[in-house]
Protein backbone atom coordinates (compact mmCIF):
# COMPACT_ATOMS: atom_id res chain seq x y z
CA UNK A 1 111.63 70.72 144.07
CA UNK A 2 109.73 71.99 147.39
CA UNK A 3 110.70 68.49 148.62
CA UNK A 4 114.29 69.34 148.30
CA UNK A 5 114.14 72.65 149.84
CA UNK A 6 112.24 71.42 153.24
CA UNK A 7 115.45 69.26 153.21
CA UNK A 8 117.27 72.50 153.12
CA UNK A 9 115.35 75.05 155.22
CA UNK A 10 112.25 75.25 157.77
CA UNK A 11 109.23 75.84 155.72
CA UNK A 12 108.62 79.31 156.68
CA UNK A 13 111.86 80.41 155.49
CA UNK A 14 110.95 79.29 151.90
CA UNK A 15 108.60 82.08 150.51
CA UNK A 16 106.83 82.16 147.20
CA UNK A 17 105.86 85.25 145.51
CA UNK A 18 107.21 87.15 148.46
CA UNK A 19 106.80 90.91 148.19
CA UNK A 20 110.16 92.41 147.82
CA UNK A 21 109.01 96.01 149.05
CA UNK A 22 108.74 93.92 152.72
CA UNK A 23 112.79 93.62 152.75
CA UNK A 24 114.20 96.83 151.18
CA UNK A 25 114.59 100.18 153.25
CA UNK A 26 113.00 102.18 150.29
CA UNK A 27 109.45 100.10 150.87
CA UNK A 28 109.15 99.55 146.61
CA UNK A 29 109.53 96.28 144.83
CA UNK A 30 107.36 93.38 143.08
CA UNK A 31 107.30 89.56 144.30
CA UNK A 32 110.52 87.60 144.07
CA UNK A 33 108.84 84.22 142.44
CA UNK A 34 110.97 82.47 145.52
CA UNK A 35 112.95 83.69 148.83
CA UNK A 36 114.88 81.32 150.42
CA UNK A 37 115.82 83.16 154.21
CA UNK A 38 119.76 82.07 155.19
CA UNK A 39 120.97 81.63 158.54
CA UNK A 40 124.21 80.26 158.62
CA UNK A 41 127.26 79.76 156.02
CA UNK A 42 125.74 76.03 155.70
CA UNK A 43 122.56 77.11 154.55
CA UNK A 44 123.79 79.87 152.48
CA UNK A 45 126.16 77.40 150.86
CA UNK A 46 123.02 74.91 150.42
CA UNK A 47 121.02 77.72 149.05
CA UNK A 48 123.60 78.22 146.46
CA UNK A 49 124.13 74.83 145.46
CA UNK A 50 120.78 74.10 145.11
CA UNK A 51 119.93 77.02 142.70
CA UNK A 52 123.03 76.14 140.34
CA UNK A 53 121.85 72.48 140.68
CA UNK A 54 118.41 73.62 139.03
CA UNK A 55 120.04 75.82 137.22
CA UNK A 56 118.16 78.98 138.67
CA UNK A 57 119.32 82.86 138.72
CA UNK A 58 119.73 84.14 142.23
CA UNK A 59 120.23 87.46 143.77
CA UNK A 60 121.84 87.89 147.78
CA UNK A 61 121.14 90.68 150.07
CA UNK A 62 121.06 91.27 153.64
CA UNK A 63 119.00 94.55 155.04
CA UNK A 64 117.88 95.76 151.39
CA UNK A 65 119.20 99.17 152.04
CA UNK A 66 120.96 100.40 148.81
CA UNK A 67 118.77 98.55 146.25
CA UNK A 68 115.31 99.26 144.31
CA UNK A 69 113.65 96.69 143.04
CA UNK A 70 111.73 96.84 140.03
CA UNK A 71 107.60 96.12 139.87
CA UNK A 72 107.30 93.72 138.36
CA UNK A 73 110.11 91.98 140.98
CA UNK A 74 112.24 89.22 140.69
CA UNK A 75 112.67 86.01 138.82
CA UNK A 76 114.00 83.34 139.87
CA UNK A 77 115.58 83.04 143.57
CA UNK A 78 116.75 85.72 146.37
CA UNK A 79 118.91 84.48 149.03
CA UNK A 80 118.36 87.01 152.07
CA UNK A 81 121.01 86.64 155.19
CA UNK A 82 118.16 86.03 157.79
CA UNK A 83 118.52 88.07 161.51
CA UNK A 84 121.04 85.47 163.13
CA UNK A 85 123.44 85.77 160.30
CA UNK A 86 124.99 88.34 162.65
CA UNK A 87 127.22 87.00 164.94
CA UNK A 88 130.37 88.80 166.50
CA UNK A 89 133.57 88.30 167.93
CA UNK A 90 136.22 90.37 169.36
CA UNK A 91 139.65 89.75 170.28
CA UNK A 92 142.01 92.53 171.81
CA UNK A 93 141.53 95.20 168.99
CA UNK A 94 140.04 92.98 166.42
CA UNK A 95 135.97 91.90 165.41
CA UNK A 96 134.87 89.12 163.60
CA UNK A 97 131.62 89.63 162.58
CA UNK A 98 129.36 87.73 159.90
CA UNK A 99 127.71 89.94 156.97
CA UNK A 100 124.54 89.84 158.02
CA UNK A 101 124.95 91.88 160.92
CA UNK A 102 123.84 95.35 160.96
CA UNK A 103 126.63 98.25 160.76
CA UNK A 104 124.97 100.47 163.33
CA UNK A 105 125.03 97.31 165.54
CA UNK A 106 128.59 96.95 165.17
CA UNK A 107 129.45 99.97 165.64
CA UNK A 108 127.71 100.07 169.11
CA UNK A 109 129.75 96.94 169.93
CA UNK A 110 132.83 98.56 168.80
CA UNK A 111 131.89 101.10 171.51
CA UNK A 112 130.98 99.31 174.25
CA UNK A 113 134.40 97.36 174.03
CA UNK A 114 136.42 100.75 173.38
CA UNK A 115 137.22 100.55 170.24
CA UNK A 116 137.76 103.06 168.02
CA UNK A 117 137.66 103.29 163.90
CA UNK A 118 133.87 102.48 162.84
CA UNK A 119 132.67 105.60 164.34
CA UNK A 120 131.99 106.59 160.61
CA UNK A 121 128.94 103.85 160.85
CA UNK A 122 127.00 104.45 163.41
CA UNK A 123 124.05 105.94 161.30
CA UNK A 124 124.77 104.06 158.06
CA UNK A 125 121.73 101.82 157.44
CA UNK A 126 122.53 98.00 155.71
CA UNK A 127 124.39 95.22 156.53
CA UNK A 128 128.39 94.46 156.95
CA UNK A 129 128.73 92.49 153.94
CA UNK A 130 126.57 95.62 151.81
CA UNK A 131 129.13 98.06 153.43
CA UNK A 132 131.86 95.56 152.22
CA UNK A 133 130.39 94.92 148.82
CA UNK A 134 129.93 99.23 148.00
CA UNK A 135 132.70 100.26 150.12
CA UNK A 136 130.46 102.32 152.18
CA UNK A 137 131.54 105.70 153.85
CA UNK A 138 130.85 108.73 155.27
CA UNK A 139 132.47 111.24 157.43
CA UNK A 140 135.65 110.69 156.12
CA UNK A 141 135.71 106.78 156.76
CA UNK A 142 135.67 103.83 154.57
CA UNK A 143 135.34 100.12 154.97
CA UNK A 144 138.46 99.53 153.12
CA UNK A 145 140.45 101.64 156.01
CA UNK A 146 139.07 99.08 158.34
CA UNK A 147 138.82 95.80 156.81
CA UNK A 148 141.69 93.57 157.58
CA UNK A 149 140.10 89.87 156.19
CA UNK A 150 137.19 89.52 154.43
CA UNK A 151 135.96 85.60 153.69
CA UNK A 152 133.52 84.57 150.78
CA UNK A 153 131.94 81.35 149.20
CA UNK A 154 132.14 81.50 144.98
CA UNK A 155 129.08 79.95 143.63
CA UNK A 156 130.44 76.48 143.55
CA UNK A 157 130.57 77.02 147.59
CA UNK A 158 134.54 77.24 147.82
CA UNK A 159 135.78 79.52 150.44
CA UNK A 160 138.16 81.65 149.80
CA UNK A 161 139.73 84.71 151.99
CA UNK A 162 140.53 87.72 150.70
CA UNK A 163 143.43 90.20 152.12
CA UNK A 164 143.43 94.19 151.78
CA UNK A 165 145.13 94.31 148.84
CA UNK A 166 142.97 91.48 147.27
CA UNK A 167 139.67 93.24 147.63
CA UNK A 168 140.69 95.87 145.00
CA UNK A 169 138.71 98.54 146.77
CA UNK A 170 137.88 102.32 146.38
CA UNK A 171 135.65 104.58 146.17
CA UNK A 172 132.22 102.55 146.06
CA UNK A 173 133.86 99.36 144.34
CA UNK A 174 135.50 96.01 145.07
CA UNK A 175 136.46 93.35 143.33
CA UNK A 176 133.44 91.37 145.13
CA UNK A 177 131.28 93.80 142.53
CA UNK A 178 133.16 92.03 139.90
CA UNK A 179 133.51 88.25 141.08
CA UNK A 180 130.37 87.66 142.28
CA UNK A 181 131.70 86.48 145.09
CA UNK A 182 129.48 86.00 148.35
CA UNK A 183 130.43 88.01 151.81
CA UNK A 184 130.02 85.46 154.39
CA UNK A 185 131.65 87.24 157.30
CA UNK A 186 134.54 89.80 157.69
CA UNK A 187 137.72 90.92 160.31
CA UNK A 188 138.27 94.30 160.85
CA UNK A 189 141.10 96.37 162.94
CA UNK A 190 139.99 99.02 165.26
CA UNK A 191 142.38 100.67 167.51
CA UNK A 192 141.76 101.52 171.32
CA UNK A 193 140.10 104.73 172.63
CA UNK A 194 138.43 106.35 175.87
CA UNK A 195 134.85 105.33 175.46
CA UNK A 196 133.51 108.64 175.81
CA UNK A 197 135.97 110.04 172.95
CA UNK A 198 133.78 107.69 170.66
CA UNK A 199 130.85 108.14 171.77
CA UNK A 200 131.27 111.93 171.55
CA UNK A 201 132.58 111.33 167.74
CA UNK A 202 129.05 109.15 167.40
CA UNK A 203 126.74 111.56 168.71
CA UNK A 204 128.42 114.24 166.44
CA UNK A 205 127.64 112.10 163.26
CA UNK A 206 124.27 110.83 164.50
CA UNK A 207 123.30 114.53 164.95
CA UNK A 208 124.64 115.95 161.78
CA UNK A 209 122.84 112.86 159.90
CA UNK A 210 119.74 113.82 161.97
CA UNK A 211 119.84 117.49 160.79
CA UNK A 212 120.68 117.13 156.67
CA UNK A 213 119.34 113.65 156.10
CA UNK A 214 115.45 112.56 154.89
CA UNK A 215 115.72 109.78 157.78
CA UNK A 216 111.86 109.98 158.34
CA UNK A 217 111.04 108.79 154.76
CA UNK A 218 111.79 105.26 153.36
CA UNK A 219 115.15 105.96 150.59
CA UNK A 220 117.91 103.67 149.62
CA UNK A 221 120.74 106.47 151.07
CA UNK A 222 122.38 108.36 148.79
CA UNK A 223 121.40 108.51 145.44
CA UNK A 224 124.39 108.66 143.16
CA UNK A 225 127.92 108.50 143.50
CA UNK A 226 130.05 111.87 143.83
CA UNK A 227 131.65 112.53 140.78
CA UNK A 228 135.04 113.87 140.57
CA UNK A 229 135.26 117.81 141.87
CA UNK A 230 131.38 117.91 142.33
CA UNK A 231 128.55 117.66 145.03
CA UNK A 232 125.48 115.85 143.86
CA UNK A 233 123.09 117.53 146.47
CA UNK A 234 124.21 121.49 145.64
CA UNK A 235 124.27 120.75 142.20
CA UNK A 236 120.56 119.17 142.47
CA UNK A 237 119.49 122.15 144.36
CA UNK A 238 121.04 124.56 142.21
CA UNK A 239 118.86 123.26 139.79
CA UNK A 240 115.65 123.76 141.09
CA UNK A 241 114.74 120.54 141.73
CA UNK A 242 114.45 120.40 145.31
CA UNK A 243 111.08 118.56 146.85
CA UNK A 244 110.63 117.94 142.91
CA UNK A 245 108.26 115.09 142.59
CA UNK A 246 107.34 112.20 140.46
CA UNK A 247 104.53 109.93 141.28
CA UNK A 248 105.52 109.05 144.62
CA UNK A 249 108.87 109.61 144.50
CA UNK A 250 110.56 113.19 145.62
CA UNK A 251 114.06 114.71 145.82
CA UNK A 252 114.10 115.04 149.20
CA UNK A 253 113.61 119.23 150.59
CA UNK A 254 115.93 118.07 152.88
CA UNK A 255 118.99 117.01 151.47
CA UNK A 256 118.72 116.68 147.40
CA UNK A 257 121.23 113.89 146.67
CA UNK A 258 118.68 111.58 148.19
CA UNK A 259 115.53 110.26 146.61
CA UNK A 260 112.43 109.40 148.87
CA UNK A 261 109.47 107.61 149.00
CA UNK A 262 106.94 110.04 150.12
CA UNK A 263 103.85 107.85 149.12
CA UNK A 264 103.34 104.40 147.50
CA UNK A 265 106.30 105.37 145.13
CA UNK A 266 106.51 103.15 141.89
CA UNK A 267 109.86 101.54 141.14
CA UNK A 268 109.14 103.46 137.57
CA UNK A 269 108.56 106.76 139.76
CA UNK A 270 112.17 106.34 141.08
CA UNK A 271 113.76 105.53 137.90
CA UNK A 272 111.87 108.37 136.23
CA UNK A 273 113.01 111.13 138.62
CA UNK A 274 116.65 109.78 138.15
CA UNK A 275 116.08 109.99 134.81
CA UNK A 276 115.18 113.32 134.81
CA UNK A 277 117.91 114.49 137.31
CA UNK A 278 120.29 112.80 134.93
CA UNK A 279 119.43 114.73 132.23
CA UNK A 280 118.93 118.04 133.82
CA UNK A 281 122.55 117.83 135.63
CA UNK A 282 124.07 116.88 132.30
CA UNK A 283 122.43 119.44 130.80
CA UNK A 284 124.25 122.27 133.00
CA UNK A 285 127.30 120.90 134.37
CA UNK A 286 128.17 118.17 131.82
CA UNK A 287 128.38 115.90 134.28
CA UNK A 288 127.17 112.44 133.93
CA UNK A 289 125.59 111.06 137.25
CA UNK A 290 126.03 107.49 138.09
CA UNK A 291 123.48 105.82 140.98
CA UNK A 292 124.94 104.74 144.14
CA UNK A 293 121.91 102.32 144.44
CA UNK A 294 121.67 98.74 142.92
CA UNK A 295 118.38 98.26 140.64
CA UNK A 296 117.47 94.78 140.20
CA UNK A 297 114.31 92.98 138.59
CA UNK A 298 112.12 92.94 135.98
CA UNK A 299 110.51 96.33 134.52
């Protein structure tokens, strides 16, 4: 079988018992038994081929930003879109742009060519094709208010491209959450701007992110989803729970709809204090929380 991968990938892209905390932004997570490191559609579509030819469960991710990963890691394969799966493109008001480059990196690129629309981004950590798959947002913008083609390869490597109205998308859902479909690259529609209009709109996010978000401690970004007519954070802190701490894992003091790492946190620590959050929130508001974060692995 390691014959067939060398045929695939350089050798040091093939990684046994590789340590998933290494690859996500909250530093937790057990060994993947085997990580196979993309960097192209043609090896991603190899990857995938191979795996259903051995008939072995994989698992795709680019930056590991929105997911915790369990301790005792993952089984079977991860597929991770390696640091040149991030080409770009523009043309007059449009970018092409393949999903493993990094949003804040588009959006600087969006800048520098005047182009208005992913100002929104700038400070959101994780790849394009993670913003695509969530429907990430934040100051008002979405992905889906963006996105003008997305393309994919299903697990049998078929492309396919999807239009607006195809990718079934709102608030932190799309039908790529659904079909299992792989985000290979995307187009989206900007509009032109004075340069210094969007840089000003930047700054103004990067600051206010700076000011009410944990961004010195590893965290997978917000915790759970808003639910309908509620804040997460005020009703967290209305609670109490505030710099409340289990293990290594704290609501942050600074903003309480995130969960940080503030030392060697467990993936059980994390799942613990959502637990407990959970409960508490449902306990007073009768609301039931749902994480904004993808857990994956084995307990």
């Amino acid at each position: 079988m390691y014959s067939e991968l060398i045929d695939l990938l350089p050798a040091e892209r093939i990684r046994k018992n590789e340590p998933m905390k290494d690859h996500t932004s909250f530093a937790i997570g057990g060994p993947a038994d085997l990580m196979l490191v993309t960097e192209n559609v043609e090896e991603l579509r190899k990857a995938v081929a191979f795996c259903h030819a051995n008939n072995m469960k994989f698992f795709i991710f680019g930056l590991g930003s929105n997911i915790l990963v369990r301790d005792k890691g993952i089984r079977g394969v991860v597929i991770k879109l390696g640091n040149n799966f991030n080409q770009l493109r523009v043309n007059n008001e449009q970018i092409s742009a393949e999903a493993g480059i990094s949003l804040s990196h588009l959006a600087k690129a969006a800048l520098q060519y005047e182009l208005s629309g992913l100002e929104f981004a700038e400070g959101i950590p994780g790849s394009l094709g993670g913003a695509i798959f969530m429907n990430a947002g934040a100051y008002g913008g979405e992905m889906k208010d963006i996105l003008l083609e997305v393309t994919t390869i299903d697990h049998d490597g078929t492309i396919k491209k999807y239009t607006p109205d195809e990718m079934l998308m709102s608030y932190r859902k799309s039908i790529f959450q659904l079909n299992g479909h792989i985000i290979v690259s995307a187009v989206i529609k900007l509009k032109k701007d004075k340069k210094e209009s969007i840089k000003a709109r930047m700054d103004d996010f990067a600051r206010r992110r700076q000011e009410k978000q944990p961004l010195d401690y590893p965290s997978a970004g917000s915790t759970f989803k808003r639910p309908p007519n509620f804040f997460v954070g005020p009703m967290i802190e209305e609670l109490g729970l505030k710099g409340y701490q289990i293990g290594g894992a704290q609501v942050s003091s600074k903003h309480a709809g995130f969960i940080i790492n503030a030392g060697n946190a467990s993936a059980r620590d994390v799942l613990d204090l959502i637990t407990h959050i959970q409960k508490k929130v449902k306990e007073r508001y009768g609301v039931e929380l749902q994480t904004e974060i993808k857990v994956i692995g084995e307990e």
